[in-house]
PDB file of N, CA and C in Angstrom:
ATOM      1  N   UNK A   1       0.851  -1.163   0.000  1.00  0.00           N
ATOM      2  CA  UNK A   1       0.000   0.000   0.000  1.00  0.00           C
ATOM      3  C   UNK A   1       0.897   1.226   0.000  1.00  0.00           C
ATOM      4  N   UNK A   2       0.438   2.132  -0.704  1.00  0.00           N
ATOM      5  CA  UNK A   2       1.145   3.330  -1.159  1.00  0.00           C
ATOM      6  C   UNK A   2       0.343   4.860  -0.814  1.00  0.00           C
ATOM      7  N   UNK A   3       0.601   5.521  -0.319  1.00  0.00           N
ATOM      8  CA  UNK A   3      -0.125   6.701   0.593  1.00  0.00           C
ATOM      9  C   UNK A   3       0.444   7.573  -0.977  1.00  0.00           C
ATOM     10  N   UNK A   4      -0.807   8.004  -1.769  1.00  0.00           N
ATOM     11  CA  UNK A   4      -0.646   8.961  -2.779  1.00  0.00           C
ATOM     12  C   UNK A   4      -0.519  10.388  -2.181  1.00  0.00           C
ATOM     13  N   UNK A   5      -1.765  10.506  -1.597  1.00  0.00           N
ATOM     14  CA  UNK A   5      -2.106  12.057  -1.213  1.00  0.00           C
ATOM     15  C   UNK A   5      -2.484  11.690   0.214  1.00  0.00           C
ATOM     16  N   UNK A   6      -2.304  12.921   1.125  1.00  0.00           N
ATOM     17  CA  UNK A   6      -2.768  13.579   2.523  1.00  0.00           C
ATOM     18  C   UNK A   6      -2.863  14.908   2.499  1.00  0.00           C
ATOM     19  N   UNK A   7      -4.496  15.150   2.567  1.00  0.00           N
ATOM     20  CA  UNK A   7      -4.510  16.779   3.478  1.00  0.00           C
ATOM     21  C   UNK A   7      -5.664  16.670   4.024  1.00  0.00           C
ATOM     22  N   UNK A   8      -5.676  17.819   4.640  1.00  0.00           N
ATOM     23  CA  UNK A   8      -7.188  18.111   6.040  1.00  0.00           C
ATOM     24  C   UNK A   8      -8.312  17.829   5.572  1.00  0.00           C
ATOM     25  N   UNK A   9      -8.282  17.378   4.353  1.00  0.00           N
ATOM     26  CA  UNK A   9      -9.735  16.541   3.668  1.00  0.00           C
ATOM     27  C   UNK A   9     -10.021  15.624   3.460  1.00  0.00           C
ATOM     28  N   UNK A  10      -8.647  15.124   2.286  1.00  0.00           N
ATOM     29  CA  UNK A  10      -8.589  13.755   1.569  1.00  0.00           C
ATOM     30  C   UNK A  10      -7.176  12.718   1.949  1.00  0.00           C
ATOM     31  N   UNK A  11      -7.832  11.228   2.143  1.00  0.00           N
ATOM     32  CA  UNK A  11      -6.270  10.858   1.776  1.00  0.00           C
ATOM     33  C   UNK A  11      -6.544   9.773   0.633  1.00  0.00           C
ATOM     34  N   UNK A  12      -5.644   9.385  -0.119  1.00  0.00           N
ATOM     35  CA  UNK A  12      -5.798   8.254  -0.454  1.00  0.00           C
ATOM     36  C   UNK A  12      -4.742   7.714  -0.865  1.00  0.00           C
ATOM     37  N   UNK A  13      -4.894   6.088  -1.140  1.00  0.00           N
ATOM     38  CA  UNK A  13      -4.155   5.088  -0.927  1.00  0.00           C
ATOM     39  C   UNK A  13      -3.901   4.007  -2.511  1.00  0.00           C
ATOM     40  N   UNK A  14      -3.101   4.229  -2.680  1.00  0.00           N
ATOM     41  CA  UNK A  14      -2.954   2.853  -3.809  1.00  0.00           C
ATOM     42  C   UNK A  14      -2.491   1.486  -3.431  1.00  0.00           C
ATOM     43  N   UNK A  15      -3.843   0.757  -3.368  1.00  0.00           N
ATOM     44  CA  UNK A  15      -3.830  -0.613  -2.903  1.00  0.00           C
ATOM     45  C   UNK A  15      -3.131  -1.730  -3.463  1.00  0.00           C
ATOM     46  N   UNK A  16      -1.852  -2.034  -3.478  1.00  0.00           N
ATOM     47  CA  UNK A  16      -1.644  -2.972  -4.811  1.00  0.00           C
ATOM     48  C   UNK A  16      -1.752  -4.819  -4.579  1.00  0.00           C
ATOM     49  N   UNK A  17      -1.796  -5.587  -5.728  1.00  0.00           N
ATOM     50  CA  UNK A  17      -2.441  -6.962  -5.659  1.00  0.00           C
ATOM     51  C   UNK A  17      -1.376  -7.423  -5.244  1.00  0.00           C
ATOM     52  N   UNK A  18      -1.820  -8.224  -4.144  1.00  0.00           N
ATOM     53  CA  UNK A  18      -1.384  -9.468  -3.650  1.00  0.00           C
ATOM     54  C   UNK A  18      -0.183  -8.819  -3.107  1.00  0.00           C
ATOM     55  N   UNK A  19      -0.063  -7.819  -2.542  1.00  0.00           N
ATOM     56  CA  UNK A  19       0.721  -7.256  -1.622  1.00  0.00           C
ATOM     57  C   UNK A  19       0.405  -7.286  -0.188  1.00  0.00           C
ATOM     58  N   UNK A  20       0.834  -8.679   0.994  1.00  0.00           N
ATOM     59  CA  UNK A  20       0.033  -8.478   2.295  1.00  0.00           C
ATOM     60  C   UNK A  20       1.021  -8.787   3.053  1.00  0.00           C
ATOM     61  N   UNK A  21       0.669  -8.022   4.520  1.00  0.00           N
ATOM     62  CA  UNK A  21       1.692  -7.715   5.545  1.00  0.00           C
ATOM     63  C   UNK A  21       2.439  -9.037   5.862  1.00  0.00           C
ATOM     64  N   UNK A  22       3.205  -9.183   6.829  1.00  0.00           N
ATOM     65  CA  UNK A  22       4.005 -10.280   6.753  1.00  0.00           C
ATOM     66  C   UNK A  22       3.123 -11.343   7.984  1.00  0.00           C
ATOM     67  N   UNK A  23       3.301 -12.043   7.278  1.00  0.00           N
ATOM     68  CA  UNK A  23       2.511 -13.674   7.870  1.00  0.00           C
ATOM     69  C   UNK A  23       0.915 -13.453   7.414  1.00  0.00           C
ATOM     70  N   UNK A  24       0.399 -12.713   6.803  1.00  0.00           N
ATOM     71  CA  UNK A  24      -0.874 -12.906   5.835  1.00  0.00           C
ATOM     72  C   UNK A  24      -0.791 -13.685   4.685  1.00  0.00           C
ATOM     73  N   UNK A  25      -1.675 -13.940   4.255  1.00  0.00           N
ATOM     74  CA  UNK A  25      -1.892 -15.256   3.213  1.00  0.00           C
ATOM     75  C   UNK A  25      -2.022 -14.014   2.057  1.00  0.00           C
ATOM     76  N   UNK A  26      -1.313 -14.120   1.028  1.00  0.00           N
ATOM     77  CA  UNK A  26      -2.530 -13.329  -0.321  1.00  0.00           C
ATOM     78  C   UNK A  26      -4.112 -13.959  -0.676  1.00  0.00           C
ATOM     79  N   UNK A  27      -4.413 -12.704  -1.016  1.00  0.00           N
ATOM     80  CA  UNK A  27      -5.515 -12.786  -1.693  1.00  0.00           C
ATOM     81  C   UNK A  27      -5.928 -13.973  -2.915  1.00  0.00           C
ATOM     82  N   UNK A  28      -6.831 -14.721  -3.246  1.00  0.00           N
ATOM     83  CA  UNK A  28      -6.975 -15.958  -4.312  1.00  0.00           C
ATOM     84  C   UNK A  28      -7.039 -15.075  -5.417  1.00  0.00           C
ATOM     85  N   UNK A  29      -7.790 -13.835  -5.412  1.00  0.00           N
ATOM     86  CA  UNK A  29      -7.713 -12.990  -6.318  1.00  0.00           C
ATOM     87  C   UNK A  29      -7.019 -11.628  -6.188  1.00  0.00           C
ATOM     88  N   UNK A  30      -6.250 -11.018  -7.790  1.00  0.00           N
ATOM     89  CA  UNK A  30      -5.359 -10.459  -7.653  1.00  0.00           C
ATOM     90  C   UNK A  30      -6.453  -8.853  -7.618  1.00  0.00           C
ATOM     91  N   UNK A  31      -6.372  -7.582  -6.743  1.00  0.00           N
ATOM     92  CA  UNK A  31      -7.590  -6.847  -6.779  1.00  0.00           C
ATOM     93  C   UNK A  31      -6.387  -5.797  -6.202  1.00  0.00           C
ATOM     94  N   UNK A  32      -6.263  -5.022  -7.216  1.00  0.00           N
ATOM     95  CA  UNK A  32      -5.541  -3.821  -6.916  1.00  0.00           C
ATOM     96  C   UNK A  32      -6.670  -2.543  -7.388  1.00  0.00           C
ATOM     97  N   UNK A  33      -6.363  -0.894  -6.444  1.00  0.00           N
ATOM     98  CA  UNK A  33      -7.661  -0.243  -6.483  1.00  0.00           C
ATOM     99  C   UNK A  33      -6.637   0.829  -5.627  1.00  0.00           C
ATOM    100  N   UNK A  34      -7.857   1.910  -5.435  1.00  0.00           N
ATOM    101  CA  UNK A  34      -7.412   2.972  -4.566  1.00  0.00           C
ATOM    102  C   UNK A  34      -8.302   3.671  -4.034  1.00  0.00           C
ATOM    103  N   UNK A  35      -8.006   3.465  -2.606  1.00  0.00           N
ATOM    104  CA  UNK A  35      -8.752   3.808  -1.227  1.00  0.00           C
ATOM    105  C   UNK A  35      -9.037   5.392  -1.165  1.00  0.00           C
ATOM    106  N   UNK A  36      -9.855   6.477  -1.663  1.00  0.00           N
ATOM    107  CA  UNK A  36     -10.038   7.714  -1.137  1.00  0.00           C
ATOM    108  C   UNK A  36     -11.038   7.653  -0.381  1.00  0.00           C
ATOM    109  N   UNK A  37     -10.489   7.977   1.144  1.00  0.00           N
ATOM    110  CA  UNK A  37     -11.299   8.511   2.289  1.00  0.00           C
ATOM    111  C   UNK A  37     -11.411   9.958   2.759  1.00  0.00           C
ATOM    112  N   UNK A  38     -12.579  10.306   2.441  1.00  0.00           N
ATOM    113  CA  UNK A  38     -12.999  12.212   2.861  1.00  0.00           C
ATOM    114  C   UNK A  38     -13.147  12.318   4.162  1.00  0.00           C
ATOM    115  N   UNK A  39     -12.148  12.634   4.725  1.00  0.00           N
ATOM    116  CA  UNK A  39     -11.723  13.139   6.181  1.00  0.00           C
ATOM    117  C   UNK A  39     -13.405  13.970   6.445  1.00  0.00           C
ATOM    118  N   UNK A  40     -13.726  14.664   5.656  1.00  0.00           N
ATOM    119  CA  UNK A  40     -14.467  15.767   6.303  1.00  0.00           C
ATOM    120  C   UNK A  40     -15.733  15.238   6.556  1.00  0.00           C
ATOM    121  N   UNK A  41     -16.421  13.900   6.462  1.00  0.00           N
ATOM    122  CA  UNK A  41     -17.688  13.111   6.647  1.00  0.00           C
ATOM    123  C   UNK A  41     -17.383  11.606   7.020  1.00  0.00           C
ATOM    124  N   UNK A  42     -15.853  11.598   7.159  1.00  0.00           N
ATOM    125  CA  UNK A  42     -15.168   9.816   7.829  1.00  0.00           C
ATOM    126  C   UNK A  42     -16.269   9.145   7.197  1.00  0.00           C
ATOM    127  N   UNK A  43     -16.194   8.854   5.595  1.00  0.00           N
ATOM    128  CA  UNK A  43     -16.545   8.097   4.794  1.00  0.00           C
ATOM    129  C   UNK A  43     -15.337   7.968   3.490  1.00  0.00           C
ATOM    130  N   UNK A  44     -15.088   6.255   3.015  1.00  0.00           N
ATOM    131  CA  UNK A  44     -14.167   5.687   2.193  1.00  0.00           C
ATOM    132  C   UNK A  44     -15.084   5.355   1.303  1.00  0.00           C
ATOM    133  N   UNK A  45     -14.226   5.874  -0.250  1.00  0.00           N
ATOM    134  CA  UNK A  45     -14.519   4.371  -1.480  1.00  0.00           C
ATOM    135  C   UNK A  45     -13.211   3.967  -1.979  1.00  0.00           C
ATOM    136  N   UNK A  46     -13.964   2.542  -2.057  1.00  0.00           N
ATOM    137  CA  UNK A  46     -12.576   1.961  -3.093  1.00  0.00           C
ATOM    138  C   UNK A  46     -12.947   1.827  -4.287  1.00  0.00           C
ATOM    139  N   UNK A  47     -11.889   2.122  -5.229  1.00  0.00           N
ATOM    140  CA  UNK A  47     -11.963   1.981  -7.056  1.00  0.00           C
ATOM    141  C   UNK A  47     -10.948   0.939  -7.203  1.00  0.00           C
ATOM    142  N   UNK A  48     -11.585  -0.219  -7.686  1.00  0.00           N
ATOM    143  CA  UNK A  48     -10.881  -0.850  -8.284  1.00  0.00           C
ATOM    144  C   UNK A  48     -11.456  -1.271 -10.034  1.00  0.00           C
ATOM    145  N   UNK A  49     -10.527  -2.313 -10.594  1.00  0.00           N
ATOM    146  CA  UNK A  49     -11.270  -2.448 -11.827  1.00  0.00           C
ATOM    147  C   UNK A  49     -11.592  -1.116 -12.676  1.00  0.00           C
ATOM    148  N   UNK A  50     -12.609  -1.237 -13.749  1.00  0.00           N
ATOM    149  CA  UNK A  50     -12.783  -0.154 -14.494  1.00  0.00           C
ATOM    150  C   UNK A  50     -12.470   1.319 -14.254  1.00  0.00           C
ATOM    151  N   UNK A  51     -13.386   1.659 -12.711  1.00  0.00           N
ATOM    152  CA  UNK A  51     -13.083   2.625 -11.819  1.00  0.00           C
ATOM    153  C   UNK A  51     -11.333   3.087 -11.399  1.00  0.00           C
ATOM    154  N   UNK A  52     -10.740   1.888 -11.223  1.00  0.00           N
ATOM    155  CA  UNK A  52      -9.374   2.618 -10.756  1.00  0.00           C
ATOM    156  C   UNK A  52      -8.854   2.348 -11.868  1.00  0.00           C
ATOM    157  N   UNK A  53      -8.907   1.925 -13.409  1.00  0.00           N
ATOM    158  CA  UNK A  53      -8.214   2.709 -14.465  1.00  0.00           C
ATOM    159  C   UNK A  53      -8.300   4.381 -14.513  1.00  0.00           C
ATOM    160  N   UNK A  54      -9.709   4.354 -14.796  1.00  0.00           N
ATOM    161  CA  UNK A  54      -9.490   5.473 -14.560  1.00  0.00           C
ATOM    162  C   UNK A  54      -9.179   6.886 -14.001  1.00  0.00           C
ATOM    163  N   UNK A  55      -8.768   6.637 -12.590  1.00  0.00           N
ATOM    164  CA  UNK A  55      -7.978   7.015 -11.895  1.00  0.00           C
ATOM    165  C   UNK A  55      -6.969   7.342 -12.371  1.00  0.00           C
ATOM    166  N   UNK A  56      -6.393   6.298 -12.284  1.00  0.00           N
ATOM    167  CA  UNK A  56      -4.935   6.099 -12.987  1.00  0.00           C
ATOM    168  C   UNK A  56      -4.830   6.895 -13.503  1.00  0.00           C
ATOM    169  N   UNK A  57      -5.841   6.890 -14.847  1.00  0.00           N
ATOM    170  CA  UNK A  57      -4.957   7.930 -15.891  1.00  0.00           C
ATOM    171  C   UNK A  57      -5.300   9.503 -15.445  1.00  0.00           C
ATOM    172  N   UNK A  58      -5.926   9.670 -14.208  1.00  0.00           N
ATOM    173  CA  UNK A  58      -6.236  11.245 -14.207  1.00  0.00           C
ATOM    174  C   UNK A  58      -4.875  11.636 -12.880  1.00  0.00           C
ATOM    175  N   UNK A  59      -4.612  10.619 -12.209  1.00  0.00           N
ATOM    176  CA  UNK A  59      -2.943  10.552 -11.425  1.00  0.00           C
ATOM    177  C   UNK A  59      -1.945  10.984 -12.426  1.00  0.00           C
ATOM    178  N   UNK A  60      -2.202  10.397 -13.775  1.00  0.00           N
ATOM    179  CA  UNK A  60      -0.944  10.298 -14.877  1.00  0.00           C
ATOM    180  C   UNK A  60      -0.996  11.936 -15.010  1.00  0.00           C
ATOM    181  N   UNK A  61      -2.292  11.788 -15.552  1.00  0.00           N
ATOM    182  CA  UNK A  61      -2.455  13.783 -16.428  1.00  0.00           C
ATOM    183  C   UNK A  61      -2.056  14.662 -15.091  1.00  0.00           C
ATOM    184  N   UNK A  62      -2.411  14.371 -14.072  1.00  0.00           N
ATOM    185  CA  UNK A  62      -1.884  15.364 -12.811  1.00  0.00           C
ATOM    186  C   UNK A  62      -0.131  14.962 -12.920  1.00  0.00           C
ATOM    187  N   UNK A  63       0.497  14.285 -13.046  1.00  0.00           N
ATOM    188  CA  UNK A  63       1.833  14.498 -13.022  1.00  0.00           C
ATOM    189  C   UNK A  63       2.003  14.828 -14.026  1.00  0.00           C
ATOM    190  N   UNK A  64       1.906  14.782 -15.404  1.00  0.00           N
ATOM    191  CA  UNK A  64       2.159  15.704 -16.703  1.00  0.00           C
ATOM    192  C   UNK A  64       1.319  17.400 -16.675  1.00  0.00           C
ATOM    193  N   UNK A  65       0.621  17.062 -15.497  1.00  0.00           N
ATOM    194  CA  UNK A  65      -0.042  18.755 -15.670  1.00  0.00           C
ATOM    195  C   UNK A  65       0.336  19.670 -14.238  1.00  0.00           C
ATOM    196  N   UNK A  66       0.932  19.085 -13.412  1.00  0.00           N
ATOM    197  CA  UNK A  66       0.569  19.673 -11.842  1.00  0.00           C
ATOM    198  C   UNK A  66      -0.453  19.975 -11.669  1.00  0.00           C
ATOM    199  N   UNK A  67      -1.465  19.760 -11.340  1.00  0.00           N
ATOM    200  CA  UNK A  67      -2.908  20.699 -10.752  1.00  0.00           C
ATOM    201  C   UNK A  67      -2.313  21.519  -9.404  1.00  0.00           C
ATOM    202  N   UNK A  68      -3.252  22.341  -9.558  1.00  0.00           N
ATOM    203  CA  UNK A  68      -3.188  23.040  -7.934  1.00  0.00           C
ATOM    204  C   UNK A  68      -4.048  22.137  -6.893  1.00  0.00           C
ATOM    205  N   UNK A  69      -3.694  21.963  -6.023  1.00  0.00           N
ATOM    206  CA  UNK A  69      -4.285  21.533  -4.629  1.00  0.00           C
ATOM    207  C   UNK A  69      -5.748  21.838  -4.690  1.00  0.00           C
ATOM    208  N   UNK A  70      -6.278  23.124  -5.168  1.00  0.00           N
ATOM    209  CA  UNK A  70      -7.852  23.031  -5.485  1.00  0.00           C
ATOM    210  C   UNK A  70      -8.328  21.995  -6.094  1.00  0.00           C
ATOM    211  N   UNK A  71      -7.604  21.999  -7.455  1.00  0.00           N
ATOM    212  CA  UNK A  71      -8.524  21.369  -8.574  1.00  0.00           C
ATOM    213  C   UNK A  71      -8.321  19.668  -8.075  1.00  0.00           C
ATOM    214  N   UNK A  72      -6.853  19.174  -7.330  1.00  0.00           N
ATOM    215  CA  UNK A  72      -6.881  17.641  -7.146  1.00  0.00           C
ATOM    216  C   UNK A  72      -7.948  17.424  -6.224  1.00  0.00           C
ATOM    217  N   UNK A  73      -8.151  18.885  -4.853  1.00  0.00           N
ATOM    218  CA  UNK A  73      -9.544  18.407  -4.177  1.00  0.00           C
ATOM    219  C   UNK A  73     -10.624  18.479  -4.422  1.00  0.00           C
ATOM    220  N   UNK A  74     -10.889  19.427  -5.675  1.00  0.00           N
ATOM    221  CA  UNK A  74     -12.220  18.944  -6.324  1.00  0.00           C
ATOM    222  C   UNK A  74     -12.656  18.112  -6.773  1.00  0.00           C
ATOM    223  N   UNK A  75     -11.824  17.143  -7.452  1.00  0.00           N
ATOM    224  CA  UNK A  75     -11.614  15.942  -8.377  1.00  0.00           C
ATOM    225  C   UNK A  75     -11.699  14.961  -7.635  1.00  0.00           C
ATOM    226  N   UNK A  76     -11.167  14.962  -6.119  1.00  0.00           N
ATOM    227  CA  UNK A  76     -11.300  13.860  -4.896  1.00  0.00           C
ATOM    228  C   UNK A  76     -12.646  13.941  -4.421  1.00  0.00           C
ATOM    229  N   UNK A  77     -13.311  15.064  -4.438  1.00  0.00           N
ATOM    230  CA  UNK A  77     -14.516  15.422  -3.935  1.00  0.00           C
ATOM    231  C   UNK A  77     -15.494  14.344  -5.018  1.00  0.00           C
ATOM    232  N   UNK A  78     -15.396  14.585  -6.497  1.00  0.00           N
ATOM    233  CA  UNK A  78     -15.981  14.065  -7.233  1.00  0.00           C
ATOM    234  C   UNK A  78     -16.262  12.434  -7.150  1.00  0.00           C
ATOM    235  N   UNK A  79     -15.087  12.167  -6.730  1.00  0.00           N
ATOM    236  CA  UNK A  79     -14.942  10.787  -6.318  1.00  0.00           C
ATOM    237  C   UNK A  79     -15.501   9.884  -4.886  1.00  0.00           C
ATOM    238  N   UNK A  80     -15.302  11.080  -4.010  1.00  0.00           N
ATOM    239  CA  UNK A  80     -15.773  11.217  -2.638  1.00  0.00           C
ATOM    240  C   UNK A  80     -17.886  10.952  -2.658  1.00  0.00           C
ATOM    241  N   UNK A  81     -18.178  11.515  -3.485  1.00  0.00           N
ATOM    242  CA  UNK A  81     -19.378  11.985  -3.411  1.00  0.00           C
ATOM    243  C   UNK A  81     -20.381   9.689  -3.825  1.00  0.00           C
ATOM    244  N   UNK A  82     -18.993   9.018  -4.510  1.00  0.00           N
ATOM    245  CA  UNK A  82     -19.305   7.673  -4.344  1.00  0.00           C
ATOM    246  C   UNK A  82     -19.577   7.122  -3.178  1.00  0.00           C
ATOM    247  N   UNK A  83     -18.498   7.393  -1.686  1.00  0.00           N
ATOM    248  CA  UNK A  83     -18.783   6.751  -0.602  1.00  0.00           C
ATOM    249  C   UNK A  83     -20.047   6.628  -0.120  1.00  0.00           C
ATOM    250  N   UNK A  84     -20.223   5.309   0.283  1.00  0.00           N
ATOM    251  CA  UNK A  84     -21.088   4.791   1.056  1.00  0.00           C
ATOM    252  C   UNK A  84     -20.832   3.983   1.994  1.00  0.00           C
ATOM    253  N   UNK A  85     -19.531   3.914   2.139  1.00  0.00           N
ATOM    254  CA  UNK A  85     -18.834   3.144   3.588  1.00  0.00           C
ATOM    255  C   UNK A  85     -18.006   3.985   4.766  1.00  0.00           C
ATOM    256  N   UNK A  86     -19.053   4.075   5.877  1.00  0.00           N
ATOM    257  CA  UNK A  86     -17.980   5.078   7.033  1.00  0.00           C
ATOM    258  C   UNK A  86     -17.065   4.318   7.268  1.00  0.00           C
ATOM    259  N   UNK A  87     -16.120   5.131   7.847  1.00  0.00           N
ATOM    260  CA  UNK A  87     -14.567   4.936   7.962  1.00  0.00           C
ATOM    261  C   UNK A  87     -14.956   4.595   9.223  1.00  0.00           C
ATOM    262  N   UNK A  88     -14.164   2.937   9.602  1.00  0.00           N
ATOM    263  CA  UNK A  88     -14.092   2.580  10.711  1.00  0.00           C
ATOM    264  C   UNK A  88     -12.146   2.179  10.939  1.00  0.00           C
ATOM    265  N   UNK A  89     -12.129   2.457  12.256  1.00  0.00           N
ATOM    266  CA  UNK A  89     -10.578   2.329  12.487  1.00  0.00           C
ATOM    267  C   UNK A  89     -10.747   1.398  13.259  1.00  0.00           C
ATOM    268  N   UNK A  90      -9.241   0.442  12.756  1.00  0.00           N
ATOM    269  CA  UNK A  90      -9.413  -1.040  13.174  1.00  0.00           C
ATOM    270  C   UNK A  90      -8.190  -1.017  14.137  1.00  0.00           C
TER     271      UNK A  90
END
């Protein structure tokens, strides 16, 4: 797991397959995705599959474009507005 972004709103996470802590079993299936949780309503979604391609490629265009910190938290917001799972800490 890979911590993309952190700020007083958003964080999120790039989950990768069959990557698990030490003495965990992997996964039977390989399910890589990325975790954005909106700090400001402690609610998570995960994108994996179709959804976290396209991610991907809007991560890619933000490193060929820099966005400003607005526009990546608007764009997290956009994404944010999917959750339907509160953030529980384990």
């Amino acid at each position: 797991m890979h911590m993309l972004y952190d700020s007083d709103s958003f964080v999120v996470v790039h989950m990768l397959a069959n990557q698990t802590a030490e003495g965990e079993q992997a996964p039977d299936v390989a399910r890589h995705g990325f975790e954005i949780v909106d700090k400001r309503v402690n609610k998570e979604v995960y994108l994996d599959g179709r959804w976290a391609e396209v991610f991907q490629r809007q991560i890619l265009a933000w490193q060929r474009q820099t966005p400003t910190q607005a526009e990546v938290e608007d764009m997290l917001g956009r994404y944010a507005e999917l959750a339907q799972n509160p953030l529980i800490m384990h």
